[in-house]
Protein backbone atom coordinates (compact mmCIF):
# COMPACT_ATOMS: atom_id res chain seq x y z
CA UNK A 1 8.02 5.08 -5.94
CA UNK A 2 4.30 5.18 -5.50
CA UNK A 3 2.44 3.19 -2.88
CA UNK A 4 -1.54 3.38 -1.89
CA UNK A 5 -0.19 5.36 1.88
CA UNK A 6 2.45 7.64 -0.14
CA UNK A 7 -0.19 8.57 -2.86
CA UNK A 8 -2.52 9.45 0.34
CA UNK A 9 -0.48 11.61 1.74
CA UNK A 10 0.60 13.45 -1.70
CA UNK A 11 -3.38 14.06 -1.92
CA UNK A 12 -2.87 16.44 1.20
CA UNK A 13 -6.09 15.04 3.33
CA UNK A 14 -4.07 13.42 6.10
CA UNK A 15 -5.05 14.49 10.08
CA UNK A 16 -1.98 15.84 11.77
CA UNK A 17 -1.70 13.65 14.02
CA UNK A 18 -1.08 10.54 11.40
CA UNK A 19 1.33 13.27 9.82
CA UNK A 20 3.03 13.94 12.97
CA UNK A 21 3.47 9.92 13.67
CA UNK A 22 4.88 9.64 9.83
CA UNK A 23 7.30 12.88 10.19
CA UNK A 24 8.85 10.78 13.51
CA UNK A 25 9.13 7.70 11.39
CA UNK A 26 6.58 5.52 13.42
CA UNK A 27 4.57 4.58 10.60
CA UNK A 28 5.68 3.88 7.41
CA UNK A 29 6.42 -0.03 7.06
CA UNK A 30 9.23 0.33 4.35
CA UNK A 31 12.52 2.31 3.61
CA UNK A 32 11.25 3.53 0.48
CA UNK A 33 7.91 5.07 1.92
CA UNK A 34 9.43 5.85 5.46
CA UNK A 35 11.40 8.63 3.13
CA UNK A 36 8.97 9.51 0.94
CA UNK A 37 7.22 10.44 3.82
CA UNK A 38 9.83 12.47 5.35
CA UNK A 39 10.58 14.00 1.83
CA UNK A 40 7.15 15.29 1.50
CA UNK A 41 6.43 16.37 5.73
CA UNK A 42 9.75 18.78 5.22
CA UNK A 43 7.62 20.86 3.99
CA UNK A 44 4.35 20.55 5.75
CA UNK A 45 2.59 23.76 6.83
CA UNK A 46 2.61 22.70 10.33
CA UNK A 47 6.16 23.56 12.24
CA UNK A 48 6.17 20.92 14.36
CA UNK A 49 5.62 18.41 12.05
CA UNK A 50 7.97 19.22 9.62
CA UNK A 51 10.58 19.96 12.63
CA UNK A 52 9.47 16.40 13.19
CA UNK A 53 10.80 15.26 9.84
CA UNK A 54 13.76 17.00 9.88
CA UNK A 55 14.74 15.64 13.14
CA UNK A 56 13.77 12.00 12.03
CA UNK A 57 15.90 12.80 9.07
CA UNK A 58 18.95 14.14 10.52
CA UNK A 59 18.42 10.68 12.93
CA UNK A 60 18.99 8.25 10.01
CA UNK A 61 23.33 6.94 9.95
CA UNK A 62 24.59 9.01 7.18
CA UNK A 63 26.45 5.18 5.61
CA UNK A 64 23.12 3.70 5.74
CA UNK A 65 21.01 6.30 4.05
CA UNK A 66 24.30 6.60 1.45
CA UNK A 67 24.12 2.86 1.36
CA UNK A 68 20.42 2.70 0.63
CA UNK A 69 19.91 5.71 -2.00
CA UNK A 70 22.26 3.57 -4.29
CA UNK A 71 19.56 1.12 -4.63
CA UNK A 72 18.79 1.18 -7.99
CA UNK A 73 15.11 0.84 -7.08
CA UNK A 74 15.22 4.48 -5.56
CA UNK A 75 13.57 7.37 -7.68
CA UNK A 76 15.21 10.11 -9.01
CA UNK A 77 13.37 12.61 -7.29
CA UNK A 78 14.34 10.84 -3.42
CA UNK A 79 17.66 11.28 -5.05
CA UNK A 80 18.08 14.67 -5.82
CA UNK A 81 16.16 15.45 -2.33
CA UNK A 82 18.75 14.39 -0.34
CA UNK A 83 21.59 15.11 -3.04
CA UNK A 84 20.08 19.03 -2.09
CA UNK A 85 21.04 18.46 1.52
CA UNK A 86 24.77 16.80 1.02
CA UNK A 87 23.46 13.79 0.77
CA UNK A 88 24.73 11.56 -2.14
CA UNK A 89 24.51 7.95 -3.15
CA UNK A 90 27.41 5.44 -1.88
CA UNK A 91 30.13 4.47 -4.80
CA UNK A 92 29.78 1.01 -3.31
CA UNK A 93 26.92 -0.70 -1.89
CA UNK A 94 27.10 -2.59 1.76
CA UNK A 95 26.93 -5.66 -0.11
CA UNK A 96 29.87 -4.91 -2.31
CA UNK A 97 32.01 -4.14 0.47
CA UNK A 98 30.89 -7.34 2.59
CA UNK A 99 28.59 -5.95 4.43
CA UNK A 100 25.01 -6.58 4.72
CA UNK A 101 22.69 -5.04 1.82
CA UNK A 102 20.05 -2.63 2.95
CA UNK A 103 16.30 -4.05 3.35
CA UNK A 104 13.80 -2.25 1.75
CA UNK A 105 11.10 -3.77 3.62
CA UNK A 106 12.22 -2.35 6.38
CA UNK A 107 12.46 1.60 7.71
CA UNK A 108 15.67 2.81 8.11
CA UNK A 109 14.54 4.45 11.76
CA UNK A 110 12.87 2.15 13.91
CA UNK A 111 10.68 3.69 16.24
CA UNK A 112 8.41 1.23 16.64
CA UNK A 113 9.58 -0.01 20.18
CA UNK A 114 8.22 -3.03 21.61
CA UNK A 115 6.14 -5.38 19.35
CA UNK A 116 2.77 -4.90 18.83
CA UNK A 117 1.37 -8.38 17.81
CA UNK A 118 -1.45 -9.44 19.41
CA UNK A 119 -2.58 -12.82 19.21
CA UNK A 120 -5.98 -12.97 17.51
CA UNK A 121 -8.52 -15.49 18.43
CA UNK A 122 -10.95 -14.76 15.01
CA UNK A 123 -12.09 -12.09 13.08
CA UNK A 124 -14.96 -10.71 15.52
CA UNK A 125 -12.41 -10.78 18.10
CA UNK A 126 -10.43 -8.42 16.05
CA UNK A 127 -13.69 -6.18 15.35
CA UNK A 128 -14.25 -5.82 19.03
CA UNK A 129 -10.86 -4.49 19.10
CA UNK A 130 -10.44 -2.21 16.69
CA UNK A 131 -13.62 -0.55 17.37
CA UNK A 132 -12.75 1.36 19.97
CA UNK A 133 -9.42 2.30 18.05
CA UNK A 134 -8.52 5.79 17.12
CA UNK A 135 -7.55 6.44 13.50
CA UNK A 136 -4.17 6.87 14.07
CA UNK A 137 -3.93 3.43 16.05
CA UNK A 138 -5.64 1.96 13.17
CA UNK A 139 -3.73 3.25 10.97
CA UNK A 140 -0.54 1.87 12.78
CA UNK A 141 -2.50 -1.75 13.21
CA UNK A 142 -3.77 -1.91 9.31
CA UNK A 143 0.54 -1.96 8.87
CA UNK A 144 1.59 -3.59 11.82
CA UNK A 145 -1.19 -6.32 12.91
CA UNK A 146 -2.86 -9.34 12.28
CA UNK A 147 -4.25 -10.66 8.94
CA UNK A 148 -8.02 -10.82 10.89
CA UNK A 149 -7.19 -7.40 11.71
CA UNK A 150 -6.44 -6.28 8.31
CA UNK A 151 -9.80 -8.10 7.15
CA UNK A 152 -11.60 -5.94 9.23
CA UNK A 153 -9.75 -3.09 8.29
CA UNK A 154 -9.94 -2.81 4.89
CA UNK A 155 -13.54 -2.46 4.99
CA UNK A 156 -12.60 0.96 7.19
CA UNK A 157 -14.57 3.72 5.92
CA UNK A 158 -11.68 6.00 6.54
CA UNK A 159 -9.55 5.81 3.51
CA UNK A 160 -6.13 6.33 5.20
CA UNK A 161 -6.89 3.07 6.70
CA UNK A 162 -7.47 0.59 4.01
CA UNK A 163 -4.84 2.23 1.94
CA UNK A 164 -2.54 1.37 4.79
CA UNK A 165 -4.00 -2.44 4.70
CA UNK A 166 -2.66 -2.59 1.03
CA UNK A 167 0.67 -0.69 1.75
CA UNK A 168 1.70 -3.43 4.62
CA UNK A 169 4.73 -5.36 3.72
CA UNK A 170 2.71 -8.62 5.85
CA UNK A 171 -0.23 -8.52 3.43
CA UNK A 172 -0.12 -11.68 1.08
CA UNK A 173 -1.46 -12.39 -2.47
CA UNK A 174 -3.91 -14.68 -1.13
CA UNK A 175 -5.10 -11.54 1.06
CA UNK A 176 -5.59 -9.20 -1.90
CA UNK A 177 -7.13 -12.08 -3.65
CA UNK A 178 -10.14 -12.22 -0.76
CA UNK A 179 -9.93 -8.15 -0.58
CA UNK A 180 -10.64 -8.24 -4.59
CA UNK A 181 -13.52 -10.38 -4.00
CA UNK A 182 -15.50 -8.36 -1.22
CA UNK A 183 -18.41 -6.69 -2.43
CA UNK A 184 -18.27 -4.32 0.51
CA UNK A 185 -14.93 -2.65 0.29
CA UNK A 186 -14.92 0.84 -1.55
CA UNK A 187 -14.13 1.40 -5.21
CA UNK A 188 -10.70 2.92 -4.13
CA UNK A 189 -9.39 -0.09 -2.67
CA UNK A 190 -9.91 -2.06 -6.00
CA UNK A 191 -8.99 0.76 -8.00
CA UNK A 192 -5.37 0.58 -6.15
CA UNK A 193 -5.17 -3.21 -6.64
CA UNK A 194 -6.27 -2.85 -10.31
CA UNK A 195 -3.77 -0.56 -10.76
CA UNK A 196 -0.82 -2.56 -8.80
CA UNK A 197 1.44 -4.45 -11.50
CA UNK A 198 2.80 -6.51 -8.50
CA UNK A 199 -0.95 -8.10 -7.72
CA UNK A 200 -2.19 -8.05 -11.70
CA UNK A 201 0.33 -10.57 -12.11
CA UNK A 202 -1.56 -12.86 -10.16
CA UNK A 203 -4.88 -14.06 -12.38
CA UNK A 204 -6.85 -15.22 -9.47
CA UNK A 205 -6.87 -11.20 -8.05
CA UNK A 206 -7.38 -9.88 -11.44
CA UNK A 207 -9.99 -12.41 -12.50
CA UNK A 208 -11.69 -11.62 -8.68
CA UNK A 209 -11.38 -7.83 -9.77
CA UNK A 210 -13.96 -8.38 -13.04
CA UNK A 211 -16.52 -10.15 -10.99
CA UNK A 212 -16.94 -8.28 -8.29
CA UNK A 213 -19.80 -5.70 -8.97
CA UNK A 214 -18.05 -2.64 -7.13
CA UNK A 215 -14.99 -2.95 -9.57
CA UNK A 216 -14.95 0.73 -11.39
CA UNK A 217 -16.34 -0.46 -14.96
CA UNK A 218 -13.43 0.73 -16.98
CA UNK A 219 -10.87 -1.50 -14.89
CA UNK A 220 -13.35 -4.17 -15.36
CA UNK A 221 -13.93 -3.63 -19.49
CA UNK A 222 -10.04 -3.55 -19.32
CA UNK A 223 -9.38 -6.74 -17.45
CA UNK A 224 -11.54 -9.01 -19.86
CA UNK A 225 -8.52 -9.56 -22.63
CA UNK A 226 -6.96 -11.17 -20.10
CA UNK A 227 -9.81 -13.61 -19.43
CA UNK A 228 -10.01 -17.23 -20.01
CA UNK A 229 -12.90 -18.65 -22.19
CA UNK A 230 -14.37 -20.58 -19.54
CA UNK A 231 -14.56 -17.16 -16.97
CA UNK A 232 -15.51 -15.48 -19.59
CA UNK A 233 -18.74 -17.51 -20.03
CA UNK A 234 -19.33 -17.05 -16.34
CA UNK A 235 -19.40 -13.74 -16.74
CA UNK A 236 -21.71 -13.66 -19.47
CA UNK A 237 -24.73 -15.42 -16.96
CA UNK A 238 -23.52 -13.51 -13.63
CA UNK A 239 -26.23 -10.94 -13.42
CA UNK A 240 -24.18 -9.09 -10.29
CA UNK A 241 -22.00 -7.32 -12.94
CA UNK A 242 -22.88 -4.31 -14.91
CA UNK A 243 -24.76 -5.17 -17.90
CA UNK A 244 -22.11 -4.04 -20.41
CA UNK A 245 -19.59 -5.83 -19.31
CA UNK A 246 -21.28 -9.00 -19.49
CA UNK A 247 -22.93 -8.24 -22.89
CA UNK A 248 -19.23 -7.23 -23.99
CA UNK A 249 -17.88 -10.67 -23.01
CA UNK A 250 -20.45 -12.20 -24.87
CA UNK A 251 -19.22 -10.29 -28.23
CA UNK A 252 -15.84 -11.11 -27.04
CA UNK A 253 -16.51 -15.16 -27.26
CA UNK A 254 -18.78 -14.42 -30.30
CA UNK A 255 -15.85 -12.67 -32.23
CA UNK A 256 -13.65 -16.03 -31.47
CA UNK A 257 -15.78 -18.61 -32.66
């Protein structure tokens, strides 16, 4: 499985103190990328943090983790990770036996302890409080907070944080929508929605992904088959985009007259 905060922290360029809070299982928001983490910090060069894993690990109710790697929707490679420590996939699923299923949207060790909702008023409200944030708290409120907050957030100039905006199970369709829109958000932030099937689905992000001028060309050039006629001739007059794309959507309504 590959999500924007498990692709980070394959890259390697994660502070230890974010990988010490993912090897205890405080910060991934799902099952799937709670264990990728701890697959990956097993190995970490630092010994406390991949102590830190193991112990998180060894934490997690043998039936549930059983339970959970029989998911169909679990890769191979988690498989054979934990099929190297003992670990193998349940014959029968919770669900099968009467029990409850497993939620992937949730981790499987919950270390969050108390809620950490806040109420937000607006989105300078939420500025004002996230300024005086450390990276690892925003980290932990770009999954975990408010939809101002994640406005605000996925603007952050550290990268960790707005790939943790997109990796929150709370954000919404209508959120990537706005986030595909913003002119002021860095070319790695639409990259990953461009490149999410999940979100492409939805025409309203993808057509928000070709007009926006920060869009990486080729994802834009790529996007246009998918256009309607009528925002395809509002792209051929919107001077904000890069002059080949626009002169290619005029050869593209050209070639189907």
């Amino acid at each position: 499985m590959s999500t924007p905060l498990l692709d980070f922290f394959r890259r390697g360029d994660v502070a230890r103190d974010l990988r010490l809070l993912a090897a205890q299982g405080a910060l991934a928001p799902r099952a799937h990328e709670q264990l990728g983490l701890l697959a990956l910090l097993v190995s970490d060069p630092d010994a406390e943090v991949s102590r830190a894993a193991e112990a998180t690990i060894a934490a997690i109710p043998g039936a549930s983790l059983s339970t959970f790697l029989a998911r169909s929707d679990v890769s191979a490679e988690l498989r054979s990770f934990f099929a190297a420590r003992g670990i193998e996939p349940a014959i029968a699923t919770a669900a099968a036996a009467g029990g409850a299923p497993i939620d992937a949207d949730l981790p499987l060790v919950d270390t969050s302890g108390a809620s950490i909702e806040v109420e937000m008023d607006d989105e300078q409200s939420a500025v004002q409080r996230l300024s005086s944030m450390s990276v690892a708290q925003r980290v932990t409120r770009a999954i975990k907070g408010t939809r101002e907050e994640r406005s605000v957030l996925i603007r952050d100039p550290n990268k960790l944080v707005s790939a943790a905006v997109l990796s929150s199970p709370k954000v919404s369709d209508n959120e990537v929508e706005s986030f595909a829109r913003m002119a002021n958000v860095s070319e790695e932030v639409l990259r990953v929605i461009g490149t999410t099937r999940a979100w492409m689905k939805n025409y309203a992000v993808m057509s928000a992904l070709t007009r926006n001028p920060k869009t990486p060309v080729a994802l834009s050039m790529n996007l246009l088959v998918r256009l309607t006629d009528r925002d395809l001739r509002q792209l051929t007059t919107d001077r904000n985009v890069p002059d080949v794309l626009r002169l290619t959507a005029k050869k593209k309504l050209a070639n189907e007259k």
